[in-house]
N, C-alpha and C. Protein backbone atom coordinates (compact mmCIF):
# COMPACT_ATOMS: atom_id res chain seq x y z
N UNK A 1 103.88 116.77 89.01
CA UNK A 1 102.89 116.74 90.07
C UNK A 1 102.93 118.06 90.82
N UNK A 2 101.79 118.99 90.82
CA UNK A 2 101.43 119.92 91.75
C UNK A 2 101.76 119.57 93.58
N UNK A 3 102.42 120.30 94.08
CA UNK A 3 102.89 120.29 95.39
C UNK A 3 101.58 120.21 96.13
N UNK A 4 100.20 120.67 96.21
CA UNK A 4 98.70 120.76 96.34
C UNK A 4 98.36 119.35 96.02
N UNK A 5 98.83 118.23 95.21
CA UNK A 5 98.34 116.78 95.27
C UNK A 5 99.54 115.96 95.53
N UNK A 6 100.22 116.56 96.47
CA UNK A 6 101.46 115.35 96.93
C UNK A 6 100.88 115.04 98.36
N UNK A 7 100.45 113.81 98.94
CA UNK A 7 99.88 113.47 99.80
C UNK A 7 101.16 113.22 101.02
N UNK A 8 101.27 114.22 101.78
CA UNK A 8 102.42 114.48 102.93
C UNK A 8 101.60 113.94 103.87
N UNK A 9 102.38 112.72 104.57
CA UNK A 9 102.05 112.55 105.71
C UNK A 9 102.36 112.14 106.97
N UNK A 10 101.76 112.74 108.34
CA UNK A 10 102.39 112.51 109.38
C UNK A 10 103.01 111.55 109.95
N UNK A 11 104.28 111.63 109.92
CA UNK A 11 104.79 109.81 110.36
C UNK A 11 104.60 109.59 112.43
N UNK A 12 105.10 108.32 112.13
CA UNK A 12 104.81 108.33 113.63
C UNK A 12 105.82 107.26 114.17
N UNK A 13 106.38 106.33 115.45
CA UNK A 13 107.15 106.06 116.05
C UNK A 13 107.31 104.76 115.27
N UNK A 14 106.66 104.09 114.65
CA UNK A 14 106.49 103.04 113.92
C UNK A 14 107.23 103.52 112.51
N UNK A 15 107.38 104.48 112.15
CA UNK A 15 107.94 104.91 110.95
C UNK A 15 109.34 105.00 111.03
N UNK A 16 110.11 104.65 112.21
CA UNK A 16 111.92 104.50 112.12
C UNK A 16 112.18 103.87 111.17
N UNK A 17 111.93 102.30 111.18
CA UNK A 17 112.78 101.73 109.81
C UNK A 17 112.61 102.51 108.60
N UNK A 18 111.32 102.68 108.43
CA UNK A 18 111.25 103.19 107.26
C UNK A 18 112.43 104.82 106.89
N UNK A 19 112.49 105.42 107.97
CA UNK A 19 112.89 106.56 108.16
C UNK A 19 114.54 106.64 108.08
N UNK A 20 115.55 105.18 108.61
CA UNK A 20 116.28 104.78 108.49
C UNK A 20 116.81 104.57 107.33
N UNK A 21 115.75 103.44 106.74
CA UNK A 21 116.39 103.10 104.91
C UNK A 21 116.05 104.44 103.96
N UNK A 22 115.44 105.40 104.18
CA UNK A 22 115.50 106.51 103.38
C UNK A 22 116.84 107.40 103.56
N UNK A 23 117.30 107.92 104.83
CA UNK A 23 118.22 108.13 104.95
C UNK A 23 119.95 107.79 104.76
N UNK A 24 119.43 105.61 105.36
CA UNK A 24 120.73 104.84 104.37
C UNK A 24 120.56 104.87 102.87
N UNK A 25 119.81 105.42 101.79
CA UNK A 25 119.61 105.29 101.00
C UNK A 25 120.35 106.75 100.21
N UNK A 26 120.48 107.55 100.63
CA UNK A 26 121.28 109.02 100.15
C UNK A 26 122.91 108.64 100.05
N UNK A 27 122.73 108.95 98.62
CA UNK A 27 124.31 108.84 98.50
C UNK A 27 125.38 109.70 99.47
N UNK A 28 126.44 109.77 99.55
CA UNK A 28 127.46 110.71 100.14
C UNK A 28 127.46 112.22 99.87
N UNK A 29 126.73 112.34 98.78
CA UNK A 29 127.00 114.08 98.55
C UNK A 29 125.35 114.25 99.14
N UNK A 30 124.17 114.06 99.06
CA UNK A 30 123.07 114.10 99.22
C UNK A 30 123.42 113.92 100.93
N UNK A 31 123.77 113.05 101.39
CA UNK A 31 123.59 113.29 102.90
C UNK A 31 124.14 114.41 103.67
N UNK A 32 125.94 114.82 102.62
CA UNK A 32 126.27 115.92 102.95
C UNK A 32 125.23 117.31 102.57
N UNK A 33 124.63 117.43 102.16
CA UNK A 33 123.68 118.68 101.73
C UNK A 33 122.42 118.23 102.33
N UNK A 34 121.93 117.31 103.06
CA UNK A 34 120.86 116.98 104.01
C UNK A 34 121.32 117.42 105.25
N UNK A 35 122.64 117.17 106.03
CA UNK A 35 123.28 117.19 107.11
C UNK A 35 124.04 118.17 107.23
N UNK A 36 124.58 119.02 106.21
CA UNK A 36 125.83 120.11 105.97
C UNK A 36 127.07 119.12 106.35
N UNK A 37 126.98 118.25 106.75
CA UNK A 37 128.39 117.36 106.56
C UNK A 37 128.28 115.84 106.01
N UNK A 38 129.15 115.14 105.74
CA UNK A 38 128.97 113.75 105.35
C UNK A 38 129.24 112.90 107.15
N UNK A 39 128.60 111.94 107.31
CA UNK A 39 128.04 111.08 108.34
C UNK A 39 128.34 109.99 108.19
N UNK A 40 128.85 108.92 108.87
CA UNK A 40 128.71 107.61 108.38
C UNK A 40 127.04 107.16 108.75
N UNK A 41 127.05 106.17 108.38
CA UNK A 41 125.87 105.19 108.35
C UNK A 41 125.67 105.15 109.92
N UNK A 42 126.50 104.52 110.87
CA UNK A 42 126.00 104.90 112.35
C UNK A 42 125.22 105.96 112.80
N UNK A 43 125.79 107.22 112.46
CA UNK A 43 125.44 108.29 113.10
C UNK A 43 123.96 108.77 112.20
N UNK A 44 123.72 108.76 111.63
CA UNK A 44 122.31 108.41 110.96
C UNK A 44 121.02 107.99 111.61
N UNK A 45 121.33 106.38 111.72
CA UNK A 45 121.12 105.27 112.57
C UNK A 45 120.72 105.90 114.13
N UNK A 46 121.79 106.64 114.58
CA UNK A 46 121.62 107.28 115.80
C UNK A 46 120.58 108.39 115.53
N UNK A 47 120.76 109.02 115.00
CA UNK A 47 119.89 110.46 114.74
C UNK A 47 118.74 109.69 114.60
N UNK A 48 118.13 108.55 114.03
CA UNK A 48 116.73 108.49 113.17
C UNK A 48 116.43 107.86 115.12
N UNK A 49 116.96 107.59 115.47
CA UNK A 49 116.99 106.68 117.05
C UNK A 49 116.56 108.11 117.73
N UNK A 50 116.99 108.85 117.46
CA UNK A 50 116.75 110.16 119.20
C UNK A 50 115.88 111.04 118.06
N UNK A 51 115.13 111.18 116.76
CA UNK A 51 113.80 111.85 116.84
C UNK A 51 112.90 111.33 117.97
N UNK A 52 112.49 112.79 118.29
CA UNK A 52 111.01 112.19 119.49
C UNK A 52 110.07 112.70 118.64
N UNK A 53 109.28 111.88 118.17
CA UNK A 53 108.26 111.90 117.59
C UNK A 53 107.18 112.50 118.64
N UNK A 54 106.75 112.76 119.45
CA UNK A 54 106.07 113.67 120.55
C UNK A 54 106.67 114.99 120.78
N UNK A 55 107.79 115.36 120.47
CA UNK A 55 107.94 116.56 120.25
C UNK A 55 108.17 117.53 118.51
N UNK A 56 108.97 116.51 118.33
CA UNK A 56 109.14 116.92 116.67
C UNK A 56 107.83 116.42 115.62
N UNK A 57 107.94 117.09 114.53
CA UNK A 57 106.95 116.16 113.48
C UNK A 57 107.98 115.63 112.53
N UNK A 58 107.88 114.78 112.25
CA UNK A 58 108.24 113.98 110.62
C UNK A 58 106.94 114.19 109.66
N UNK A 59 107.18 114.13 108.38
CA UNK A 59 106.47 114.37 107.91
C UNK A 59 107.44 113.10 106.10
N UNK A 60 106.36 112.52 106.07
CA UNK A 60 107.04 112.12 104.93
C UNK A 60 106.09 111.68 103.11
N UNK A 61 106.46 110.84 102.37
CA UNK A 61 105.80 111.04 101.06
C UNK A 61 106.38 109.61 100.70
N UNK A 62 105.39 108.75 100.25
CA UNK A 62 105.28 107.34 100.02
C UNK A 62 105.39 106.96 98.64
N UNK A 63 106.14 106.03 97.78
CA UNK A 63 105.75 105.75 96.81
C UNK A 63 104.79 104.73 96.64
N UNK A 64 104.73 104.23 95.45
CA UNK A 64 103.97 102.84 95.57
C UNK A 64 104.19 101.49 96.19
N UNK A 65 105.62 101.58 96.38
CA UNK A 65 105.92 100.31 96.94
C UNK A 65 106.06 100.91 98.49
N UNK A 66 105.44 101.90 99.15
CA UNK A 66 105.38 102.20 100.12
C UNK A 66 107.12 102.30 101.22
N UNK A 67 107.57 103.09 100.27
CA UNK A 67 108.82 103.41 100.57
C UNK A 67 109.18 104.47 100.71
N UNK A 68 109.15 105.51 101.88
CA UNK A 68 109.52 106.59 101.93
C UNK A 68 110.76 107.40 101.15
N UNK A 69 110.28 108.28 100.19
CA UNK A 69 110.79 108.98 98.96
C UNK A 69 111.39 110.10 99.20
N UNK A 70 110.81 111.01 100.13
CA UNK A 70 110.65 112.50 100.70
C UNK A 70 110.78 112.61 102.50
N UNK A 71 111.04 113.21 102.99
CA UNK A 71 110.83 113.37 103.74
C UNK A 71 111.56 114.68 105.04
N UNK A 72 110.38 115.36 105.65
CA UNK A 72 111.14 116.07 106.73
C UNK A 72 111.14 116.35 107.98
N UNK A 73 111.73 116.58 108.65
CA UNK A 73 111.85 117.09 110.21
C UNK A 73 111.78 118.07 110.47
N UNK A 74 110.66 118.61 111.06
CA UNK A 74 110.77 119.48 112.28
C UNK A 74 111.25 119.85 113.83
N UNK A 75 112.09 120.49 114.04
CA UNK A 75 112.58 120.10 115.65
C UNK A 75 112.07 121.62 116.25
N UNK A 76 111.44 121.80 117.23
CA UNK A 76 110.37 122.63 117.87
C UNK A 76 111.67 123.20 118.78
N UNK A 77 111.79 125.04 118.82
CA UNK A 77 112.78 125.14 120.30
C UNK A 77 112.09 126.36 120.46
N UNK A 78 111.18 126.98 121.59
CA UNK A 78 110.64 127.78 121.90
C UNK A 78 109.69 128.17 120.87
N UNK A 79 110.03 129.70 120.66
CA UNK A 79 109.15 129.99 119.16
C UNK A 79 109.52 130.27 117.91
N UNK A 80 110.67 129.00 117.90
CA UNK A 80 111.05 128.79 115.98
C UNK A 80 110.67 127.28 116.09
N UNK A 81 110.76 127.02 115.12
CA UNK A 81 111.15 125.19 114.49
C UNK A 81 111.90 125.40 113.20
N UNK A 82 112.73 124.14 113.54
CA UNK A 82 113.91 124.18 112.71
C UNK A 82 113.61 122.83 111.57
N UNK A 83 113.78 122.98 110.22
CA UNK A 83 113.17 122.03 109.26
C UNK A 83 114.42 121.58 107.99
N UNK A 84 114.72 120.33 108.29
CA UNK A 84 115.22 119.46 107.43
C UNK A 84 114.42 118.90 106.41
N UNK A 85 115.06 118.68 105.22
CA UNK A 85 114.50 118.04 103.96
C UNK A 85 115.35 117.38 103.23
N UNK A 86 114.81 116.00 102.60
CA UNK A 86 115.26 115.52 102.10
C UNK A 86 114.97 114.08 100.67
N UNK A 87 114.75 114.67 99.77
CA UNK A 87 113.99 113.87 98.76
C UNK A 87 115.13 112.72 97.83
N UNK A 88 114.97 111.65 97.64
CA UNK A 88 115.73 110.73 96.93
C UNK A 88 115.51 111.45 95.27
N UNK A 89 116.74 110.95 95.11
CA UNK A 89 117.20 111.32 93.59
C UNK A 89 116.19 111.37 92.44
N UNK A 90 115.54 110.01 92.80
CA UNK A 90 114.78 109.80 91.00
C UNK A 90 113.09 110.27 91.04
N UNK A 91 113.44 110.95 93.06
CA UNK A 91 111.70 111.55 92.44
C UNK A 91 111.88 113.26 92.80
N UNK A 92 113.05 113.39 92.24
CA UNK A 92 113.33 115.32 92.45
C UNK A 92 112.31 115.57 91.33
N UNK A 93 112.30 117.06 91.52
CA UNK A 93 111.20 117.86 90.30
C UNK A 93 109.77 117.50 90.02
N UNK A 94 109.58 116.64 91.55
CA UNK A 94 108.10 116.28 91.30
C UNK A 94 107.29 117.18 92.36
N UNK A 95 107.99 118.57 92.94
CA UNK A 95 107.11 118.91 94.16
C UNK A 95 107.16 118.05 95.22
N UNK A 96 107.88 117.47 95.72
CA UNK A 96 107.63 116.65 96.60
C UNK A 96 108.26 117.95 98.13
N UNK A 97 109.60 117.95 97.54
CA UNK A 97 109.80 118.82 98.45
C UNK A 97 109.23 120.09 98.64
N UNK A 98 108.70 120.88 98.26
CA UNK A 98 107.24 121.91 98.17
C UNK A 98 106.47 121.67 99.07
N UNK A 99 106.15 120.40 98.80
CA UNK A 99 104.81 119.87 99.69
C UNK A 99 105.05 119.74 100.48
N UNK A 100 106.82 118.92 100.78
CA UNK A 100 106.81 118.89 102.65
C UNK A 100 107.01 120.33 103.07
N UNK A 101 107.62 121.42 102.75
CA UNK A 101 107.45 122.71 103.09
C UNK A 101 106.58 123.29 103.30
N UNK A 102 105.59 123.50 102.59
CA UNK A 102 104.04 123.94 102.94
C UNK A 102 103.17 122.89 104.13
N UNK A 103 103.33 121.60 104.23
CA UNK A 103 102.71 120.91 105.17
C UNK A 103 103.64 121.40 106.61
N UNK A 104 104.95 121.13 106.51
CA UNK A 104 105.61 121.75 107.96
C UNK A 104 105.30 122.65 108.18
N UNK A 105 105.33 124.13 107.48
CA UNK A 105 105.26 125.48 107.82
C UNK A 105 103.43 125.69 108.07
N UNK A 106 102.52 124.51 107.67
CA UNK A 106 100.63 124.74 108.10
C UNK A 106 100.97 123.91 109.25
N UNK A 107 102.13 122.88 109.75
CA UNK A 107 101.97 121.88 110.79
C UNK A 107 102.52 123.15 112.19
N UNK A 108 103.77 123.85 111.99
CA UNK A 108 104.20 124.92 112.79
C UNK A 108 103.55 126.14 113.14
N UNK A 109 102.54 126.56 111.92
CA UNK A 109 101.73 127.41 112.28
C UNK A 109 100.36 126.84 113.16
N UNK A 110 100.25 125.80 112.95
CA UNK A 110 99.25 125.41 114.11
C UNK A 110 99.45 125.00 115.42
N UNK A 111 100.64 124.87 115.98
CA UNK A 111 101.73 124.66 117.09
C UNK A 111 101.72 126.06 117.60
N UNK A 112 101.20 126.57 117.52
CA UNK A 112 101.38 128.57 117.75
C UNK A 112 102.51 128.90 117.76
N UNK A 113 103.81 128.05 117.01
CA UNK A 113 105.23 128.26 117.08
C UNK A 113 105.08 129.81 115.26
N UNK A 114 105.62 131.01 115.72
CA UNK A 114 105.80 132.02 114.98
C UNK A 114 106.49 132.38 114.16
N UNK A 115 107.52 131.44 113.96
CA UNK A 115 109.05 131.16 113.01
C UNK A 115 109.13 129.76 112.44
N UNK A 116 109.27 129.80 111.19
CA UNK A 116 110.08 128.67 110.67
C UNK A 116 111.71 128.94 110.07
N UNK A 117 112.43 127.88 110.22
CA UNK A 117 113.77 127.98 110.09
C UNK A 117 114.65 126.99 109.37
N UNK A 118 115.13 127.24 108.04
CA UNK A 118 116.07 126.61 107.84
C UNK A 118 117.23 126.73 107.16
N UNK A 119 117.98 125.64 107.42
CA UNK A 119 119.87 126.24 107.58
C UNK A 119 120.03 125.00 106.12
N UNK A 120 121.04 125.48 105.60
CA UNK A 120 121.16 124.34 104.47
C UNK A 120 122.56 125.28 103.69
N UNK A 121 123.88 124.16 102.96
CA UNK A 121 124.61 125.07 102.28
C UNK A 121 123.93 125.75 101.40
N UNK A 122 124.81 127.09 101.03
CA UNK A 122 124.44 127.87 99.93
C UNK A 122 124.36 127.66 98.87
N UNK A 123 125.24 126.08 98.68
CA UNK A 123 124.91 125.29 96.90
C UNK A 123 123.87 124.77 97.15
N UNK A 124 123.07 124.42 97.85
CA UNK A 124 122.09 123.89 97.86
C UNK A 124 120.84 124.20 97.15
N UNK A 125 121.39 124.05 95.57
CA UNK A 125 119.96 125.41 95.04
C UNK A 125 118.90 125.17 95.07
N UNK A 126 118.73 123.47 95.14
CA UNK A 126 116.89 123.02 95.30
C UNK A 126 116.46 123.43 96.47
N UNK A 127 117.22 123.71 97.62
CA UNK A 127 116.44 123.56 99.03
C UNK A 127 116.64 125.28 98.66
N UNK A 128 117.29 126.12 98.59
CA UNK A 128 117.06 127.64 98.22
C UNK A 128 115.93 128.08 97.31
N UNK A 129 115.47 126.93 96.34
CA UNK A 129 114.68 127.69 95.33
C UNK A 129 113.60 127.26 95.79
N UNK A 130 113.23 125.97 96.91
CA UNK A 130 112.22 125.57 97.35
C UNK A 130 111.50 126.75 98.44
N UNK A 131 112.75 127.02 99.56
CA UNK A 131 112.15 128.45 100.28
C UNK A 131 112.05 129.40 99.77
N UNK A 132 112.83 130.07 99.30
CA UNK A 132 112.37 131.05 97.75
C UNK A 132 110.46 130.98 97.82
N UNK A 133 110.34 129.80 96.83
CA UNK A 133 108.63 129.70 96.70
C UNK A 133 107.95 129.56 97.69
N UNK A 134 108.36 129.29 99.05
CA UNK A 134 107.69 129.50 100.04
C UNK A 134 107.34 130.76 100.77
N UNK A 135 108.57 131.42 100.30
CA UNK A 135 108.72 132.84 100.78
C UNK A 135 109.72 133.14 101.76
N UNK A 136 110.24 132.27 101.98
CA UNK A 136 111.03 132.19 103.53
C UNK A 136 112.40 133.28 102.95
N UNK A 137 112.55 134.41 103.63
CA UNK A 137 113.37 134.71 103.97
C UNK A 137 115.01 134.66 103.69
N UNK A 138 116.06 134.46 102.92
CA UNK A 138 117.21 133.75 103.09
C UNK A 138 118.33 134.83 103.44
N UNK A 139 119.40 134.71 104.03
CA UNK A 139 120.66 135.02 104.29
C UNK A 139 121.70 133.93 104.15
N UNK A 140 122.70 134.38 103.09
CA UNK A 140 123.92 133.42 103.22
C UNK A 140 125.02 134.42 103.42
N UNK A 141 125.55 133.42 103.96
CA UNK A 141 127.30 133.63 104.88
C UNK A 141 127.89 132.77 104.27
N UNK A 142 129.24 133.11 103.93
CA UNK A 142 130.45 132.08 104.14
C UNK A 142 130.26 130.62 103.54
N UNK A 143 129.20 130.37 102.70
CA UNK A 143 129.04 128.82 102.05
C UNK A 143 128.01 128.19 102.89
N UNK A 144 127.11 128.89 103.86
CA UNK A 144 126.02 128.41 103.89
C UNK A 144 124.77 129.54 104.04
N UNK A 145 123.88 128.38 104.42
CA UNK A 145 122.51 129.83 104.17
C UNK A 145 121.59 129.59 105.25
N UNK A 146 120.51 130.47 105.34
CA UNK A 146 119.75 130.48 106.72
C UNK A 146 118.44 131.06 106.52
N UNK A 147 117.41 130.77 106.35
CA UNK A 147 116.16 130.61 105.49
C UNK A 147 114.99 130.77 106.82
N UNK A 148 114.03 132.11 106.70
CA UNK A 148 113.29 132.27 107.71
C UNK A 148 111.78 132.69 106.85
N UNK A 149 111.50 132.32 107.46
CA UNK A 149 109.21 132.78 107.25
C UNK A 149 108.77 133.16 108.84
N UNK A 150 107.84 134.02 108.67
CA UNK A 150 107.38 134.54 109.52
C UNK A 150 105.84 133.99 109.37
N UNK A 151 105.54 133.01 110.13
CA UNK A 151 104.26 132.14 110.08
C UNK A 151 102.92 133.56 110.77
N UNK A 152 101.61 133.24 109.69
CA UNK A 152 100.46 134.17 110.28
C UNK A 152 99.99 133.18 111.23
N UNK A 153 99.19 133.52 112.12
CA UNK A 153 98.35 133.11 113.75
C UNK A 153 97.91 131.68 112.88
N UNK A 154 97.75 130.75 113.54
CA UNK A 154 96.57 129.52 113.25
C UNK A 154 95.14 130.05 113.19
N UNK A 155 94.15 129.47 112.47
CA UNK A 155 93.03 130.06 112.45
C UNK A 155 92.34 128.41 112.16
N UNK A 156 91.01 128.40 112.57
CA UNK A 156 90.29 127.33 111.65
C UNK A 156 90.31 126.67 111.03
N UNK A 157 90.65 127.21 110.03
CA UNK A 157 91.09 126.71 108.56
C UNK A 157 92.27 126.19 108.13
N UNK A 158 93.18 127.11 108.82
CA UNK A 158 94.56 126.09 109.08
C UNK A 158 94.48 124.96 109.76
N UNK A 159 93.87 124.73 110.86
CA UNK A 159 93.59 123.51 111.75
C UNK A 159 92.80 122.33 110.99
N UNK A 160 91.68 123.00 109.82
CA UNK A 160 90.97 122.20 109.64
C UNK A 160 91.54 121.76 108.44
N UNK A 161 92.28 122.56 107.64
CA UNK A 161 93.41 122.40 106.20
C UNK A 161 94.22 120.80 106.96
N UNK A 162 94.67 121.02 107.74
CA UNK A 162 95.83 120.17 108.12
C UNK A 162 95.29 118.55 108.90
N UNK A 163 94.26 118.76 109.46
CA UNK A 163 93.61 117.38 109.62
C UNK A 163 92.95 116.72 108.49
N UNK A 164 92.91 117.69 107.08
CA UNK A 164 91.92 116.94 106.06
C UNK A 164 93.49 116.73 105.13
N UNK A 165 94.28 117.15 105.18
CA UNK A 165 95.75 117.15 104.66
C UNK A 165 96.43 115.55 105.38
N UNK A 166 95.99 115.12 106.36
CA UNK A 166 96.72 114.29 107.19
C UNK A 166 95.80 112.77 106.92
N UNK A 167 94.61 113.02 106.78
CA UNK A 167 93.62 111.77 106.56
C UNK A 167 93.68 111.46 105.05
N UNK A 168 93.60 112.77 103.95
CA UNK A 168 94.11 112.25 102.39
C UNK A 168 95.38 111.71 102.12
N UNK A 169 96.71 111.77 103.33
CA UNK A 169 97.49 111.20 103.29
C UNK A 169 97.65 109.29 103.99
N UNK A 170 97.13 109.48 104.70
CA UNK A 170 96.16 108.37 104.83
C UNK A 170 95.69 107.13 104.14
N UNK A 171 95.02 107.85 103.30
CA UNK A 171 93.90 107.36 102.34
C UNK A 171 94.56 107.06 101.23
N UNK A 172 95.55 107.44 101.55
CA UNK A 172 96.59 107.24 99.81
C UNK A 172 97.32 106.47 100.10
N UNK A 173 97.88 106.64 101.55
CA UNK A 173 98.95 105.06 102.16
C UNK A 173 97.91 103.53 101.64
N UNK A 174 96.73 104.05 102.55
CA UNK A 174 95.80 102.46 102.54
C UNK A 174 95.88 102.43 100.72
N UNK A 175 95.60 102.98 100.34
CA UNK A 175 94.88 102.38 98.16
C UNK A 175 96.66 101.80 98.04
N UNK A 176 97.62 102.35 98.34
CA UNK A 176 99.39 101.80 97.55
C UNK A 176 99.15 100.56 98.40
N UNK A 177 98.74 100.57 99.73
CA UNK A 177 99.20 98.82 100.28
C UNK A 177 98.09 98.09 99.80
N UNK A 178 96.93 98.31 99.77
CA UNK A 178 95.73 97.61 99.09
C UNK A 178 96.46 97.30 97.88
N UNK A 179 96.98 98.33 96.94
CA UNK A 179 97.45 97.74 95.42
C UNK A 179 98.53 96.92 95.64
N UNK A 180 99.45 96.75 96.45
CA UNK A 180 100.76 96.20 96.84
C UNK A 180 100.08 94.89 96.74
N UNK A 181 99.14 94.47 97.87
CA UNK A 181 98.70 93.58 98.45
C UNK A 181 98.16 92.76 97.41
N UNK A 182 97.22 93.41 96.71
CA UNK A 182 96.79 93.09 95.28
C UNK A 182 97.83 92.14 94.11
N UNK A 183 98.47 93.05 94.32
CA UNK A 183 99.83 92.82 93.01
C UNK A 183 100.57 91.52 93.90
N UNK A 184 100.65 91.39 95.18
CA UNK A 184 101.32 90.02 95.26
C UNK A 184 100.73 88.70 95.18
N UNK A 185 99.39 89.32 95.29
CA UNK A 185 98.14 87.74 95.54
C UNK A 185 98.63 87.27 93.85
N UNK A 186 98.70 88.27 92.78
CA UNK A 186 98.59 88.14 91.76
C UNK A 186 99.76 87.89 90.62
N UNK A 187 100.66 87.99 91.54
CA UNK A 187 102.18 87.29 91.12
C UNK A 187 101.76 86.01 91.34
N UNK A 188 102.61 85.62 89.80
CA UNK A 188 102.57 83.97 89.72
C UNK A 188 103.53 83.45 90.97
N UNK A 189 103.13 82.03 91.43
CA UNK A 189 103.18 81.53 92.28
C UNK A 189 105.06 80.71 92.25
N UNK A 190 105.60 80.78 93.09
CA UNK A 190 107.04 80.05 92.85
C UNK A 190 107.37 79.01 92.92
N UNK A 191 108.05 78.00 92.14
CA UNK A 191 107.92 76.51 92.67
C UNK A 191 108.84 76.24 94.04
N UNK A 192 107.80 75.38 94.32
CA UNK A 192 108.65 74.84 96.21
C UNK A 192 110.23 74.13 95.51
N UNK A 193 110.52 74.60 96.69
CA UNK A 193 112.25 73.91 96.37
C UNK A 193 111.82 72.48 97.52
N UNK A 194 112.38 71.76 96.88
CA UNK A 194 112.48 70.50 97.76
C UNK A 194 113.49 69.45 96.87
């Protein structure tokens, strides 16, 4: 799948659970290379609790069973934003993470924020080869790395890219729960226990 037809989209305050079981869902080495350290399950829990969705963006990528697959954070501090990523195992190499990179870095450039930023270990070669293709910038130190783009002005088209980017994501949530919805009317029926 082309990173250009992965339908990224804006989550919102209603999107914790979901945002929760994606995160309880990363094994121990995956959370350590999401987090730069390993976490228990609480502190997770806590973190998905103190995103402010009014200041930060989430941004995430749905499968069919409408289960968040992908997903990332932006955290806004003057004029950088700082961007986490993090895609489940069995849908790597599909662009997914691409797409949330290019949607954060058109979501930050329309914020008139002038920097994007991200920190990730230096083994981390998917999230390196992902900014790589973005262009961003990298410096590593000492076993980790530090990944910068220098965002151009918002214009029009960026504004208008990113609201037609946000409604096709949308439009792709509604057709998976329409088919969901579909597919259960159409499961055979279970016998009553009595």
């Amino acid at each position: 799948m082309n990173a250009k037809n992965v339908p990224v989209q804006r989550l919102t305050e209603g999107s914790r659970p979901g945002l929760a079981r994606h995160f309880l869902s990363l094994d121990r080495e995956d959370v350590r290379l999401r987090f730069g350290v390993v976490i228990p399950a609480a502190a997770i829990a806590e973190y998905v609790e103190r995103i402010d969705f009014d200041t930060d963006a989430v941004f995430g990528v749905y499968d069919e069973e409408l289960a968040l697959v992908a997903v990332a954070h932006v955290a806004f501090t003057g004029d950088m934003a700082e961007l986490g990523v993090s895609v489940l195992p069995a849908h790597r190499g599909r662009g997914l993470g691409s797409a949330l990179l290019a949607r954060a870095a058109e979501h930050v450039r329309n914020r008139f924020v002038t920097r994007l930023f991200m920190h990730c270990l230096a083994e981390n070669a998917a999230m390196m080869h992902i900014a790589r293709k973005l262009g961003m910038k990298i410096c590593v130190d000492t076993g980790e790395a530090d990944a910068f783009l220098k965002l151009a002005p918002a214009d029009p088209a960026s504004v208008t890219g990113e609201f037609v980017e946000q409604r096709l994501a949308l439009f792709d949530y509604a057709l998976k729960s329409q088919a969901m919805r579909i597919k259960e009317l159409n499961a055979p029926a279970r016998p009553l226990e009595g």
